[in-house]
C-alpha atoms as a PDB file:
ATOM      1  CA  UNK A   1       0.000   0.000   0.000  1.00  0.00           C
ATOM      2  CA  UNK A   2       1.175   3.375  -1.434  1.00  0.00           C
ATOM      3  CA  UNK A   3       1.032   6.460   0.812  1.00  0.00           C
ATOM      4  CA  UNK A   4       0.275   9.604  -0.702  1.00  0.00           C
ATOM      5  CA  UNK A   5       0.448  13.415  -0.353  1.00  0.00           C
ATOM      6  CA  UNK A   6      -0.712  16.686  -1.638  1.00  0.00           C
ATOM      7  CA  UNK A   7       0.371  18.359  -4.206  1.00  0.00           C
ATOM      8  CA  UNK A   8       0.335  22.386  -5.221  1.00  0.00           C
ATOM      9  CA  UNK A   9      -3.031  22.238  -6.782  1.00  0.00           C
ATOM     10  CA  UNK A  10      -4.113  20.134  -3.610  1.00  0.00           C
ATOM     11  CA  UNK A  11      -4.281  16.961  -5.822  1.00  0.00           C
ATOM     12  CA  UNK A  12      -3.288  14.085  -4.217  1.00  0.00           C
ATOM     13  CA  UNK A  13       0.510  12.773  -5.204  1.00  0.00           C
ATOM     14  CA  UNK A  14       1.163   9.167  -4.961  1.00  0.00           C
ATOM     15  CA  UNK A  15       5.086   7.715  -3.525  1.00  0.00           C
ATOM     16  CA  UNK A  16       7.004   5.822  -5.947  1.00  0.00           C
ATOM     17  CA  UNK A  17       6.839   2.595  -5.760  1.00  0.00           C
ATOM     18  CA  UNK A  18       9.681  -0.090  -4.408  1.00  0.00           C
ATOM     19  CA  UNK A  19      10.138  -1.435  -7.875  1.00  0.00           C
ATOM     20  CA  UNK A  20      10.198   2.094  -9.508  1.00  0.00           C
ATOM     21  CA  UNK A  21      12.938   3.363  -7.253  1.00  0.00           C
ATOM     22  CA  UNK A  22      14.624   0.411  -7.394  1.00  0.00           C
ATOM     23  CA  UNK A  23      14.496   0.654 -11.654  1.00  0.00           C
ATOM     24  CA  UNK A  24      15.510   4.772 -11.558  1.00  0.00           C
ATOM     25  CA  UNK A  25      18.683   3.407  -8.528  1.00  0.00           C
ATOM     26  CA  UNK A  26      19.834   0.657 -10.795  1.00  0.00           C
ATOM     27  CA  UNK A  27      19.636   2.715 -14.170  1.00  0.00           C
ATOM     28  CA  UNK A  28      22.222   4.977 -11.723  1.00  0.00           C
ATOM     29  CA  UNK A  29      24.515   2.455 -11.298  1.00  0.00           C
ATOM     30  CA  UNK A  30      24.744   1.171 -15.147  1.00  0.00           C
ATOM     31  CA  UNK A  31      25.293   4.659 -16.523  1.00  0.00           C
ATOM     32  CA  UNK A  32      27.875   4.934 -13.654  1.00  0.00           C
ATOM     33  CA  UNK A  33      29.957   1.394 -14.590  1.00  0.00           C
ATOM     34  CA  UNK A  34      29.756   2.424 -18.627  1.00  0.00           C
ATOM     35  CA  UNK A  35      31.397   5.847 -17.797  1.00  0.00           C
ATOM     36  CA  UNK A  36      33.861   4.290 -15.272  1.00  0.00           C
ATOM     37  CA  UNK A  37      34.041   1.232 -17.940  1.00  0.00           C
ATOM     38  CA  UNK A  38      34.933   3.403 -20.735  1.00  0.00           C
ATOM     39  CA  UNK A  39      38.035   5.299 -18.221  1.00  0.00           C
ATOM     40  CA  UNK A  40      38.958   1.899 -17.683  1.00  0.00           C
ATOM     41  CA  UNK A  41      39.622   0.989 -21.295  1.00  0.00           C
ATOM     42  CA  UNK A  42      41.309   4.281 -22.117  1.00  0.00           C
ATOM     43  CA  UNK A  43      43.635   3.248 -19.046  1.00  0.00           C
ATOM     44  CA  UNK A  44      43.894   0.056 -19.828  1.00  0.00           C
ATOM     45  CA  UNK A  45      44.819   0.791 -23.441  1.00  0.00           C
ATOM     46  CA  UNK A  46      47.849   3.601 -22.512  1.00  0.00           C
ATOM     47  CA  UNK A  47      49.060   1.322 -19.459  1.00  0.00           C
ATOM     48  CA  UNK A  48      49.767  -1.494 -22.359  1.00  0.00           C
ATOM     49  CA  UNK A  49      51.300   0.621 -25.086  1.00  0.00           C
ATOM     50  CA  UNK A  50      53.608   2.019 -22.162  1.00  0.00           C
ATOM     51  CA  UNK A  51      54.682  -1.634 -21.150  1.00  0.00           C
ATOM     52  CA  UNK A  52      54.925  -2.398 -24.823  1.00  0.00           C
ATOM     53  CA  UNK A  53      57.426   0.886 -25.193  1.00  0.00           C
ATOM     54  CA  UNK A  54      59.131  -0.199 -21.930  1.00  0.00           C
ATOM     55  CA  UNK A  55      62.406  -0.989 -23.800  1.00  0.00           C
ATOM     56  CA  UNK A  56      62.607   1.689 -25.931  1.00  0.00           C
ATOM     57  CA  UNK A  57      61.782   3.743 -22.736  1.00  0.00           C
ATOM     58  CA  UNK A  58      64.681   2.627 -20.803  1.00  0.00           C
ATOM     59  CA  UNK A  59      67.420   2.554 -23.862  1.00  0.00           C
ATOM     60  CA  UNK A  60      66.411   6.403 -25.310  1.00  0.00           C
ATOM     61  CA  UNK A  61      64.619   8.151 -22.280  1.00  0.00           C
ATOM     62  CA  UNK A  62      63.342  11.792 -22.942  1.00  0.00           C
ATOM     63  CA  UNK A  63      66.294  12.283 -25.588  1.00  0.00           C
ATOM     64  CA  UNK A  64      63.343   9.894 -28.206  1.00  0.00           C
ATOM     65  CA  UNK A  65      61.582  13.420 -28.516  1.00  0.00           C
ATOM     66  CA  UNK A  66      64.015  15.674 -29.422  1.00  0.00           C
ATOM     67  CA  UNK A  67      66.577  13.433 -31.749  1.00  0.00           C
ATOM     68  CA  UNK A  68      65.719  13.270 -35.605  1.00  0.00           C
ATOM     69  CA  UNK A  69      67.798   9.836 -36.081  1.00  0.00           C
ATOM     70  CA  UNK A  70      65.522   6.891 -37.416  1.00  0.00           C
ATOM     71  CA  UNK A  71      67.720   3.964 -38.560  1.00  0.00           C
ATOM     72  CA  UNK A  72      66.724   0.345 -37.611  1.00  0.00           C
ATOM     73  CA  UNK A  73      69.613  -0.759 -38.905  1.00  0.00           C
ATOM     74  CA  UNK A  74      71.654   0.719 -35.910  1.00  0.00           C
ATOM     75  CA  UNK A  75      68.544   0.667 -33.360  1.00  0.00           C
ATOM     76  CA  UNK A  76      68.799   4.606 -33.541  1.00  0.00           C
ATOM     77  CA  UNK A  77      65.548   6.388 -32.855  1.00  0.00           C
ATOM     78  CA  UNK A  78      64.384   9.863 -32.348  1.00  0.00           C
ATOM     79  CA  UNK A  79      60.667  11.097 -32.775  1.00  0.00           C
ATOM     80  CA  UNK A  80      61.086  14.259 -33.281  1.00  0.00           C
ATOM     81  CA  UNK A  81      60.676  14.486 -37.153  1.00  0.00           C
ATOM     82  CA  UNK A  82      57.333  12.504 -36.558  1.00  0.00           C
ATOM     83  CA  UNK A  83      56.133  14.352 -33.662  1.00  0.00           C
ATOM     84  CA  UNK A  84      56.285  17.707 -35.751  1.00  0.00           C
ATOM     85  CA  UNK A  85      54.978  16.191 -38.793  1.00  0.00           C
ATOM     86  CA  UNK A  86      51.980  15.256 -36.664  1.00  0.00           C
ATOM     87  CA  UNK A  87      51.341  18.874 -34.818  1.00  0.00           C
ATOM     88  CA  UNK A  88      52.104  20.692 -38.126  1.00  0.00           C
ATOM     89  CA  UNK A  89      50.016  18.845 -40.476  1.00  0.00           C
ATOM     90  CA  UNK A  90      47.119  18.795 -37.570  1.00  0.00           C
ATOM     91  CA  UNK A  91      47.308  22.364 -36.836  1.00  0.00           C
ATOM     92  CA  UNK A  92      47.112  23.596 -40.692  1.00  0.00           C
ATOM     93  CA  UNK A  93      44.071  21.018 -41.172  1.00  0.00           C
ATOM     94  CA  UNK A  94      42.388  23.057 -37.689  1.00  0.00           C
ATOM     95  CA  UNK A  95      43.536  26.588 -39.331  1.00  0.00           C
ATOM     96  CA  UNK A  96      41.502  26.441 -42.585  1.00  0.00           C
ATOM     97  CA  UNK A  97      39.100  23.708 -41.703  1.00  0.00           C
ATOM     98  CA  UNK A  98      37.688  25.924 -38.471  1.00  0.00           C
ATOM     99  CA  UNK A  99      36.672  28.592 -40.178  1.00  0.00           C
ATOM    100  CA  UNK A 100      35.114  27.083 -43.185  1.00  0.00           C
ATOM    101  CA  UNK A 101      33.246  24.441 -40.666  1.00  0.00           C
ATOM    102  CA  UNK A 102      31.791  27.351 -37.862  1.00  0.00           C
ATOM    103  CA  UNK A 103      30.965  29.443 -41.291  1.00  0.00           C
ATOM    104  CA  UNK A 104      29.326  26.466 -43.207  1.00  0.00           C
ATOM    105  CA  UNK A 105      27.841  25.625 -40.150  1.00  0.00           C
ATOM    106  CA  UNK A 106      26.341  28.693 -39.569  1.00  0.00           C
ATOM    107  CA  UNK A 107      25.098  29.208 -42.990  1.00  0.00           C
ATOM    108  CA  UNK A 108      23.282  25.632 -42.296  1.00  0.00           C
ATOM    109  CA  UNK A 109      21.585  26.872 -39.279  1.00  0.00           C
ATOM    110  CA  UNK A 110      20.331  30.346 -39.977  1.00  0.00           C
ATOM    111  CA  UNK A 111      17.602  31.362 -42.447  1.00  0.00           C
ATOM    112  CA  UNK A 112      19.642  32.031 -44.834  1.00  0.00           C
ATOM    113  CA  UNK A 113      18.500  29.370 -47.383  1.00  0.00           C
ATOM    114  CA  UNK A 114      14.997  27.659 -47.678  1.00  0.00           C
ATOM    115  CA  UNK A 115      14.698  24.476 -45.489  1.00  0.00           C
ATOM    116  CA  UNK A 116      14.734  22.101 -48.461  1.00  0.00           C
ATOM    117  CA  UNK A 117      18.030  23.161 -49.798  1.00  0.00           C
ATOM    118  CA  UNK A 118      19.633  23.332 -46.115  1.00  0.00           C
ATOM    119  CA  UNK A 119      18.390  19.618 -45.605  1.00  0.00           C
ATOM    120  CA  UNK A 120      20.269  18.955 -48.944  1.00  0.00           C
ATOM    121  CA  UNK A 121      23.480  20.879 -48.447  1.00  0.00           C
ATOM    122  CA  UNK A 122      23.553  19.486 -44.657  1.00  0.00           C
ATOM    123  CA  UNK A 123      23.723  15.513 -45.832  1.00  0.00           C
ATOM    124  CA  UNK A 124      25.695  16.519 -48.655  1.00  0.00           C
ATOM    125  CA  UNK A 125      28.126  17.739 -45.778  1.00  0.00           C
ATOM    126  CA  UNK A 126      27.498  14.304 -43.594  1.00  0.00           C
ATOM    127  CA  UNK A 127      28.743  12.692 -46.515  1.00  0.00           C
ATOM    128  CA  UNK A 128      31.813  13.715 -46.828  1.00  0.00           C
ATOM    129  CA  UNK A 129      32.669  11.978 -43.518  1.00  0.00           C
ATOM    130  CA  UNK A 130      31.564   8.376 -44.779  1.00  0.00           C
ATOM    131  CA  UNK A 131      34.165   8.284 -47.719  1.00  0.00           C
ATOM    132  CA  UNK A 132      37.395   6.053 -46.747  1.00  0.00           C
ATOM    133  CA  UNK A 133      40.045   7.432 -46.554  1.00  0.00           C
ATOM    134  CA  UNK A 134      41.649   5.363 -48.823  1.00  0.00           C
ATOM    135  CA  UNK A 135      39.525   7.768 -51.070  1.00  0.00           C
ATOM    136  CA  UNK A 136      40.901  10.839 -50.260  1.00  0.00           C
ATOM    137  CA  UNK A 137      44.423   9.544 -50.636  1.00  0.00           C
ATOM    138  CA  UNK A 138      43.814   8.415 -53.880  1.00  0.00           C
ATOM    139  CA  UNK A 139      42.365  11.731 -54.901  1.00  0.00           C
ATOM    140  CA  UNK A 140      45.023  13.556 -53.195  1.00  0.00           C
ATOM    141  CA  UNK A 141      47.530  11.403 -55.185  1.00  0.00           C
ATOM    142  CA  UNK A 142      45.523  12.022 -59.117  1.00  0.00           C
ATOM    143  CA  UNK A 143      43.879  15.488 -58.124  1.00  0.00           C
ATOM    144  CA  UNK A 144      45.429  17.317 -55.193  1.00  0.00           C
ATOM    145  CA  UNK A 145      49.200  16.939 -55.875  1.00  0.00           C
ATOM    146  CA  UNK A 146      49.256  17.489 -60.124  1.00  0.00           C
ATOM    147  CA  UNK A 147      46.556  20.737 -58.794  1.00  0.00           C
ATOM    148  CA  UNK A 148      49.483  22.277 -56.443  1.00  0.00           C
ATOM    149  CA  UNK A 149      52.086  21.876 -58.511  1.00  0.00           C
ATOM    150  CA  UNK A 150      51.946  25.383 -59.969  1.00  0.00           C
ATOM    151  CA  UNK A 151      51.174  26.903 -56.792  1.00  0.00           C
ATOM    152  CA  UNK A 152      53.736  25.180 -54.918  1.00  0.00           C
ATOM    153  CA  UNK A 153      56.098  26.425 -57.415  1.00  0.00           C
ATOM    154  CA  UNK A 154      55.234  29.993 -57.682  1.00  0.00           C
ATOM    155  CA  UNK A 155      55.425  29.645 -53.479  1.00  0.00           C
ATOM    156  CA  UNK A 156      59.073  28.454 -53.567  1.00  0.00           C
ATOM    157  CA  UNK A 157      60.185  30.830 -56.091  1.00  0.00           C
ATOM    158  CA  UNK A 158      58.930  33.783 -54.648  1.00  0.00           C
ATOM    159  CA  UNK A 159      58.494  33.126 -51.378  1.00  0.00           C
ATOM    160  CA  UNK A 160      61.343  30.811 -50.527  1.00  0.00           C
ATOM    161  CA  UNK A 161      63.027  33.465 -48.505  1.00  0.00           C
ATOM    162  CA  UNK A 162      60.885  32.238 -45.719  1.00  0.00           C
ATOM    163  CA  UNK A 163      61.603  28.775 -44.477  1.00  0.00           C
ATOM    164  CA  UNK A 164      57.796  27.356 -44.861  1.00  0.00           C
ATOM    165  CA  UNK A 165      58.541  27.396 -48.386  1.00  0.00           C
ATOM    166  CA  UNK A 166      62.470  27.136 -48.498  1.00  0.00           C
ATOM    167  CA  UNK A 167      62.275  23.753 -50.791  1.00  0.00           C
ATOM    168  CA  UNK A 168      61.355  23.365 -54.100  1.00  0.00           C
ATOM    169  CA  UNK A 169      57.391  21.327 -54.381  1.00  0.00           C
ATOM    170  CA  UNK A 170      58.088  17.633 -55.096  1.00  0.00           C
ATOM    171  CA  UNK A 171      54.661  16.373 -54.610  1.00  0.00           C
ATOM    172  CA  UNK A 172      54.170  13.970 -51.914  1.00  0.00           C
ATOM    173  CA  UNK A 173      54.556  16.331 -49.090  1.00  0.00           C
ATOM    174  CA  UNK A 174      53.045  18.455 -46.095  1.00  0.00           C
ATOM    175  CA  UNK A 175      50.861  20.689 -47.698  1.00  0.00           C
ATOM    176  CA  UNK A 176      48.632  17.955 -49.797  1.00  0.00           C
ATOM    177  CA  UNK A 177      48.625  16.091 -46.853  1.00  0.00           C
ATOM    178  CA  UNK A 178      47.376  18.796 -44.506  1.00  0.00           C
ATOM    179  CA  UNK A 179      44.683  19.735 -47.164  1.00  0.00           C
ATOM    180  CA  UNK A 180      43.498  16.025 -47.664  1.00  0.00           C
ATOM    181  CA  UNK A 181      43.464  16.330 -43.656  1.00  0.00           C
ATOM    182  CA  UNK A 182      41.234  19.527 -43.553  1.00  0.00           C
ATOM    183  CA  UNK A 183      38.187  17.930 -46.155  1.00  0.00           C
ATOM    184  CA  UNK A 184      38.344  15.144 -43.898  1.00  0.00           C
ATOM    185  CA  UNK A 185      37.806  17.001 -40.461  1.00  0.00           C
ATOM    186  CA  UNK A 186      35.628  19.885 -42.222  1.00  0.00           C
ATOM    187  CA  UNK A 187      32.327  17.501 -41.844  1.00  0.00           C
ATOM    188  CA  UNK A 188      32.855  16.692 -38.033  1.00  0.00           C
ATOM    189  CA  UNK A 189      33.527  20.522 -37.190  1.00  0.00           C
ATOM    190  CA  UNK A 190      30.567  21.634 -39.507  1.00  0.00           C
ATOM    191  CA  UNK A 191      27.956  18.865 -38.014  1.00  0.00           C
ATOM    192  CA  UNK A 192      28.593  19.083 -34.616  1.00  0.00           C
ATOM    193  CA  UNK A 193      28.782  23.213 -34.820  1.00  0.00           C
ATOM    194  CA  UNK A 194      25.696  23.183 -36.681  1.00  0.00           C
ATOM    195  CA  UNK A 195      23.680  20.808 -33.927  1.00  0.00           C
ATOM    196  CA  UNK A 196      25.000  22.963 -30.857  1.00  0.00           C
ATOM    197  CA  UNK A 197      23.587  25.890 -32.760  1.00  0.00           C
ATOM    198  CA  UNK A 198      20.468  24.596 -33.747  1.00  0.00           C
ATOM    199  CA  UNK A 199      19.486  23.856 -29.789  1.00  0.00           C
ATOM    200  CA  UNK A 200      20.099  26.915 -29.076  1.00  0.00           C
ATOM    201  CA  UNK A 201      16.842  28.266 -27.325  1.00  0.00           C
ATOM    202  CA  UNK A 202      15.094  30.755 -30.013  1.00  0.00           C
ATOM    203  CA  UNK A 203      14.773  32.691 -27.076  1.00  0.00           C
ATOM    204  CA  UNK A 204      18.308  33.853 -27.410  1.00  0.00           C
ATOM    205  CA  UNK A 205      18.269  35.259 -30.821  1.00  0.00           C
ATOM    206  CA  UNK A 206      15.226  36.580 -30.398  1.00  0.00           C
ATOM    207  CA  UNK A 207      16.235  38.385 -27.350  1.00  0.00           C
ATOM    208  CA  UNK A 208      19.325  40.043 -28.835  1.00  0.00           C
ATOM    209  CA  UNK A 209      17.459  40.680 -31.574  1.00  0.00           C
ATOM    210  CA  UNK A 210      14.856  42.409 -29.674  1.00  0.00           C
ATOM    211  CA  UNK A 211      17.478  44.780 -28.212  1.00  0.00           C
ATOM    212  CA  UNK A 212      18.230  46.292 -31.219  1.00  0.00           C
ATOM    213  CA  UNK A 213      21.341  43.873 -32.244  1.00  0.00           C
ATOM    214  CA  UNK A 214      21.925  43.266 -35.357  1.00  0.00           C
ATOM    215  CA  UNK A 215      21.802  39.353 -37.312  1.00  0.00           C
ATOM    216  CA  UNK A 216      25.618  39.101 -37.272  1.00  0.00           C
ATOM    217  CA  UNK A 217      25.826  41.012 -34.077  1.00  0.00           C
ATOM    218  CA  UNK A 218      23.541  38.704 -32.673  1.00  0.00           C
ATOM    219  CA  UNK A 219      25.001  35.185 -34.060  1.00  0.00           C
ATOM    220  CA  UNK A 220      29.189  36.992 -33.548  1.00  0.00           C
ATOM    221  CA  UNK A 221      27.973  38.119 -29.667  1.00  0.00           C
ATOM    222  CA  UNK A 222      25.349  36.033 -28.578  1.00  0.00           C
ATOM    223  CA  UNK A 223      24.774  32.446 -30.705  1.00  0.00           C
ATOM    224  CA  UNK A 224      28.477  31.469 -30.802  1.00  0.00           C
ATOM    225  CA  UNK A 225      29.473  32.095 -27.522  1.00  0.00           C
ATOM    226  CA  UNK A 226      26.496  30.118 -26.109  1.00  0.00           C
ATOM    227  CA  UNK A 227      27.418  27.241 -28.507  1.00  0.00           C
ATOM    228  CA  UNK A 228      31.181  27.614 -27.807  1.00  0.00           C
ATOM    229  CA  UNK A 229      31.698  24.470 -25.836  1.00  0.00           C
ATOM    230  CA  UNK A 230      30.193  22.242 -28.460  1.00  0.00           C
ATOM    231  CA  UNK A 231      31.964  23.726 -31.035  1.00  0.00           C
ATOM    232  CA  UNK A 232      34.742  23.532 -29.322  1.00  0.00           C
ATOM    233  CA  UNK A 233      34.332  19.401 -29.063  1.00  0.00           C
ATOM    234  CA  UNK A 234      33.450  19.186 -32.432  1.00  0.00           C
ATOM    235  CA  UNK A 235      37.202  20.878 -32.759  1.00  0.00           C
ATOM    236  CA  UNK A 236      38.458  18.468 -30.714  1.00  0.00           C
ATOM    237  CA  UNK A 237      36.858  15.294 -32.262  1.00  0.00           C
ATOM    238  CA  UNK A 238      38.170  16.787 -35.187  1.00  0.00           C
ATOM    239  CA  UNK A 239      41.894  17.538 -33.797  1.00  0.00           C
ATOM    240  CA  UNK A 240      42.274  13.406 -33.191  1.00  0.00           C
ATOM    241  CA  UNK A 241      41.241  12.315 -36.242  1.00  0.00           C
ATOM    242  CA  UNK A 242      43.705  15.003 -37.675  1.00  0.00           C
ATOM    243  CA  UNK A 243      46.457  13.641 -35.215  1.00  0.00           C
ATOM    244  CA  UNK A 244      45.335   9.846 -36.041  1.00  0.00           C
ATOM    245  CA  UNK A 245      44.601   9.571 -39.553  1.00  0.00           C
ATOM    246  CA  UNK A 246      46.803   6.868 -41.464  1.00  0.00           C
ATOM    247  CA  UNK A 247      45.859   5.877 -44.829  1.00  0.00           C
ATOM    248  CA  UNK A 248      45.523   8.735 -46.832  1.00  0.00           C
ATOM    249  CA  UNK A 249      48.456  10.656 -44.982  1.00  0.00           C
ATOM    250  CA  UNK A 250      50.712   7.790 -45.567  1.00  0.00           C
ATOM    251  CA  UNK A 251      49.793   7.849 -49.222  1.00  0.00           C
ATOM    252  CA  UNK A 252      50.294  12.183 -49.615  1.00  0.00           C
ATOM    253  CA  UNK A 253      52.892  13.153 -46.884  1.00  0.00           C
ATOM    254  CA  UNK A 254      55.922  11.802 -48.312  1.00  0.00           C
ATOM    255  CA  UNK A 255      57.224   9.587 -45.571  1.00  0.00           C
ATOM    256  CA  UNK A 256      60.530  11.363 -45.041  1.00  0.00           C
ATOM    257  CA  UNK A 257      62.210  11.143 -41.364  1.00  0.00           C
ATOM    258  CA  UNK A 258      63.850  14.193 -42.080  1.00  0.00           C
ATOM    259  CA  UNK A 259      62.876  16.949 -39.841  1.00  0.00           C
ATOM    260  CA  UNK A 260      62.066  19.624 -42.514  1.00  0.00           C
ATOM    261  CA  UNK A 261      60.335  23.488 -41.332  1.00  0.00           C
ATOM    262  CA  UNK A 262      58.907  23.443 -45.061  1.00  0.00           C
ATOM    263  CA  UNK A 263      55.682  22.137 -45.768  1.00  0.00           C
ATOM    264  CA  UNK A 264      56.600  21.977 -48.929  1.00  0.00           C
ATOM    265  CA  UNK A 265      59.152  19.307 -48.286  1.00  0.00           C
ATOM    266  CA  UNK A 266      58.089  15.682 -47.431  1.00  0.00           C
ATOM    267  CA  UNK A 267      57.475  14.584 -44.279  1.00  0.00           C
ATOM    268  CA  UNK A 268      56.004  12.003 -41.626  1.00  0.00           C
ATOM    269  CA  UNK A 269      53.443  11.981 -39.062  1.00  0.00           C
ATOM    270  CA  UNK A 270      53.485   9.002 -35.889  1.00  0.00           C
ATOM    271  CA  UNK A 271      50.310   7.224 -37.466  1.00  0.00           C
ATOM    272  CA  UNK A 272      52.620   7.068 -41.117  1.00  0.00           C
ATOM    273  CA  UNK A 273      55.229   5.485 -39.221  1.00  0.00           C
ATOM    274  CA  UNK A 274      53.411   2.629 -37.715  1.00  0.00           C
ATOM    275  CA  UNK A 275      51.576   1.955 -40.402  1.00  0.00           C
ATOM    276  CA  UNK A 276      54.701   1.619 -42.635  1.00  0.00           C
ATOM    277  CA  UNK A 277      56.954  -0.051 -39.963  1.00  0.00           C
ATOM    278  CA  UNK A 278      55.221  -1.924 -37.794  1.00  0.00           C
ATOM    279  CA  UNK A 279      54.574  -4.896 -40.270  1.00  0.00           C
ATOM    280  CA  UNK A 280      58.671  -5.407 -40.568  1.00  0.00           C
ATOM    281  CA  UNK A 281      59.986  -4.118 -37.351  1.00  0.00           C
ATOM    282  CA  UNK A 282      62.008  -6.389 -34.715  1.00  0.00           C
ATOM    283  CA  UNK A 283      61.706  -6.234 -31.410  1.00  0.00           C
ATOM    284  CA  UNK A 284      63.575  -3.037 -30.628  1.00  0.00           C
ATOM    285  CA  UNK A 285      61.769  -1.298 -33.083  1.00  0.00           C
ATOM    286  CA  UNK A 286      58.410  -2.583 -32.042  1.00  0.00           C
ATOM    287  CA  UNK A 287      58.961  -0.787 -28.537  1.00  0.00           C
ATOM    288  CA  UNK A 288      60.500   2.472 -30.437  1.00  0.00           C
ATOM    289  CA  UNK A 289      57.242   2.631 -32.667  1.00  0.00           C
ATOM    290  CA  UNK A 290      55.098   1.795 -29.276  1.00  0.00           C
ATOM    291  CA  UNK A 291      56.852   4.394 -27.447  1.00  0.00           C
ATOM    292  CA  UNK A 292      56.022   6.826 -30.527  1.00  0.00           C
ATOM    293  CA  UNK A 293      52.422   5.554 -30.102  1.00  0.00           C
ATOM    294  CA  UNK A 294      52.343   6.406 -26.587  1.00  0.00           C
ATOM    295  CA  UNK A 295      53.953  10.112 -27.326  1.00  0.00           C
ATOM    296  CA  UNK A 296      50.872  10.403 -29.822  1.00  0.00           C
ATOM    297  CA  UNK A 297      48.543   9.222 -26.912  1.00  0.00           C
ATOM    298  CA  UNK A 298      50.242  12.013 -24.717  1.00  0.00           C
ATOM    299  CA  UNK A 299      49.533  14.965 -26.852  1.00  0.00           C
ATOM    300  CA  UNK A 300      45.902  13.769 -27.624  1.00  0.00           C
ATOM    301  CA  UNK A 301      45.223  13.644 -23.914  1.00  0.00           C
ATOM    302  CA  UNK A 302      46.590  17.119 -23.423  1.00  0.00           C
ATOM    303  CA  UNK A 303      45.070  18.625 -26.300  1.00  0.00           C
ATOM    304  CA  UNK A 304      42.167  17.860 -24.397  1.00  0.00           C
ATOM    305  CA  UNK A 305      42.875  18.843 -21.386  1.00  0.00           C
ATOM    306  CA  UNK A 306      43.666  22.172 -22.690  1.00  0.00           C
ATOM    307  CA  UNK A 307      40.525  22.489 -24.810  1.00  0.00           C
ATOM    308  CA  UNK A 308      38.203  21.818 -21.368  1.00  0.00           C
ATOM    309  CA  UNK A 309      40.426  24.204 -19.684  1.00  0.00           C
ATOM    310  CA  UNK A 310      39.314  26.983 -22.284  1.00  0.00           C
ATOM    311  CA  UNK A 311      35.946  25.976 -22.321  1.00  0.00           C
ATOM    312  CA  UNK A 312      35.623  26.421 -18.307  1.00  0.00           C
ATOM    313  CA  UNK A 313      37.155  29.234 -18.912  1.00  0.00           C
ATOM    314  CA  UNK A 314      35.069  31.083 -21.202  1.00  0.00           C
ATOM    315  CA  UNK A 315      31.860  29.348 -18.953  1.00  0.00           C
ATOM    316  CA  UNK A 316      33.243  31.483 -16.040  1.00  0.00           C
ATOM    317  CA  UNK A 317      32.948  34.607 -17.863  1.00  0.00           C
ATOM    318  CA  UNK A 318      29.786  34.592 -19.434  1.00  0.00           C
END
């Protein structure tokens, strides 16, 4: 027997039952073991690649970071040409395909279009991120490199001064890579920009609006910074599959060890390397390229740490 009591109206307001609290305490618990499952995994995962890297850990130390050296023949490593390959070639994919995704994004969300054609240009968007990637490095290979040829060449020979484009353009290289990288991130930024804008309350616009703000006063002052965090995931989702892709780097960047400031030169990112070396590599190596692995882990884990940092941030002041 259920007791009851009164509710605002006066209406009488029935206790939950044993079985119902029982369902809401043990629907607590599950969502509680899947979040702590999924740490668990992620821990589980870096603890192995660092016992896997063990040797290489002991025999190179911190010096693996900073040394440009990669010759299996001698069991001389360095990651350094690797690691910079990976941050450069991520952070030129971020600074063109941020803008374009935030923009395209919020040209997909405003009334700027009918709602038919939005629908359209939205899936046409989605789609981008369901072509391997396999595809993109075979376009980048037939399209992308024979396209920059003459631009790569008109950057070296007037612009060489500066070291970003001190070599002459060979092809395979940092740049197509970096551009193959930014089509491939632009649909994650644009779809998950374009959802944290969309459930946005209308209340918001229509407020600014109703102060005497103008459209782009009110999407620049008002929409984006109240969508900032999930734009700023989106970014990040983005950022690892920048810092993780394989195929279709391997097939554009070059695979050159050599550290190199030009992104016209070729060059190597830590996903190229174990997906070219890990097939043939002894045991020495293995631990080097695991080590490498874990440096990649590392960076993605601070990346993100820095991007919730910023987003607290900017939550504090608003």
């Amino acid at each position: 027997m259920t007791s009851s009591t009164s509710g605002p109206k006066g209406k009488p307001i029935e206790a939950r039952s044993q079985r119902s609290q029982w369902s809401d305490r043990s629907f607590t618990w599950l969502t509680r073991l899947m979040a702590f499952g999924v740490a668990a995994v992620l821990v589980f995962i870096g603890v192995q690649v660092a016992i896997d890297a063990m040797p290489a850990i002991r025999r190179y130390g911190l010096e693996f970071l900073v040394t440009s050296s990669w010759n299996p023949v001698d069991d001389a490593y360095g990651a350094l040409p690797v690691i910079y390959g990976t941050l450069v070639s991520s952070f030129i994919a971020l600074l063109l395909a941020v803008p374009i995704g935030v923009g395209t994004a919020l040209f997909l969300s405003e009334d700027f279009l009918p709602r038919p054609v939005r629908t359209v240009l939205s899936f046409m968007v989605e789609m981008l991120a369901a072509i391997p990637s396999v595809v993109y490095g075979i376009w980048g290979i037939f399209v992308l490199i024979p396209f920059l040829g003459p631009i790569g060449d008109w950057l070296h020979q007037n612009l060489g001064w500066i070291p970003l484009f001190g070599t002459a353009y060979l092809g395979p290289g940092m740049l197509p890579a970096a551009l193959v990288l930014t089509v491939m991130i632009l649909p994650i930024i644009t779809a998950i920009a374009r959802d944290s804008l969309i459930s946005l309350p209308p209340a918001l616009r229509q407020a600014a609006l109703g102060m005497g703000a103008t459209r782009w006063t009110a999407i620049f002052r008002v929409l984006i910074p109240a969508a900032f965090s999930g734009i700023v995931g989106g970014i990040m989702l983005a950022l690892g599959r920048a810092m993780g892709e394989t195929m279709a780097v391997t097939m554009l960047i070059g695979n050159s060890n050599d550290l190199n400031i030009s992104i016209l030169a070729p060059a190597n990112t830590v996903a190229s390397l174990l997906a070219n070396q890990f097939a043939e590599a002894g045991d020495l190596q293995i631990a080097a390229l695991m080590y490498a692995g874990l440096v990649l882990f590392g960076l993605t884990l601070v990346v993100n740490i820095l991007a919730e940092m910023i987003v607290q941030r900017v939550n504090v002041y608003k």
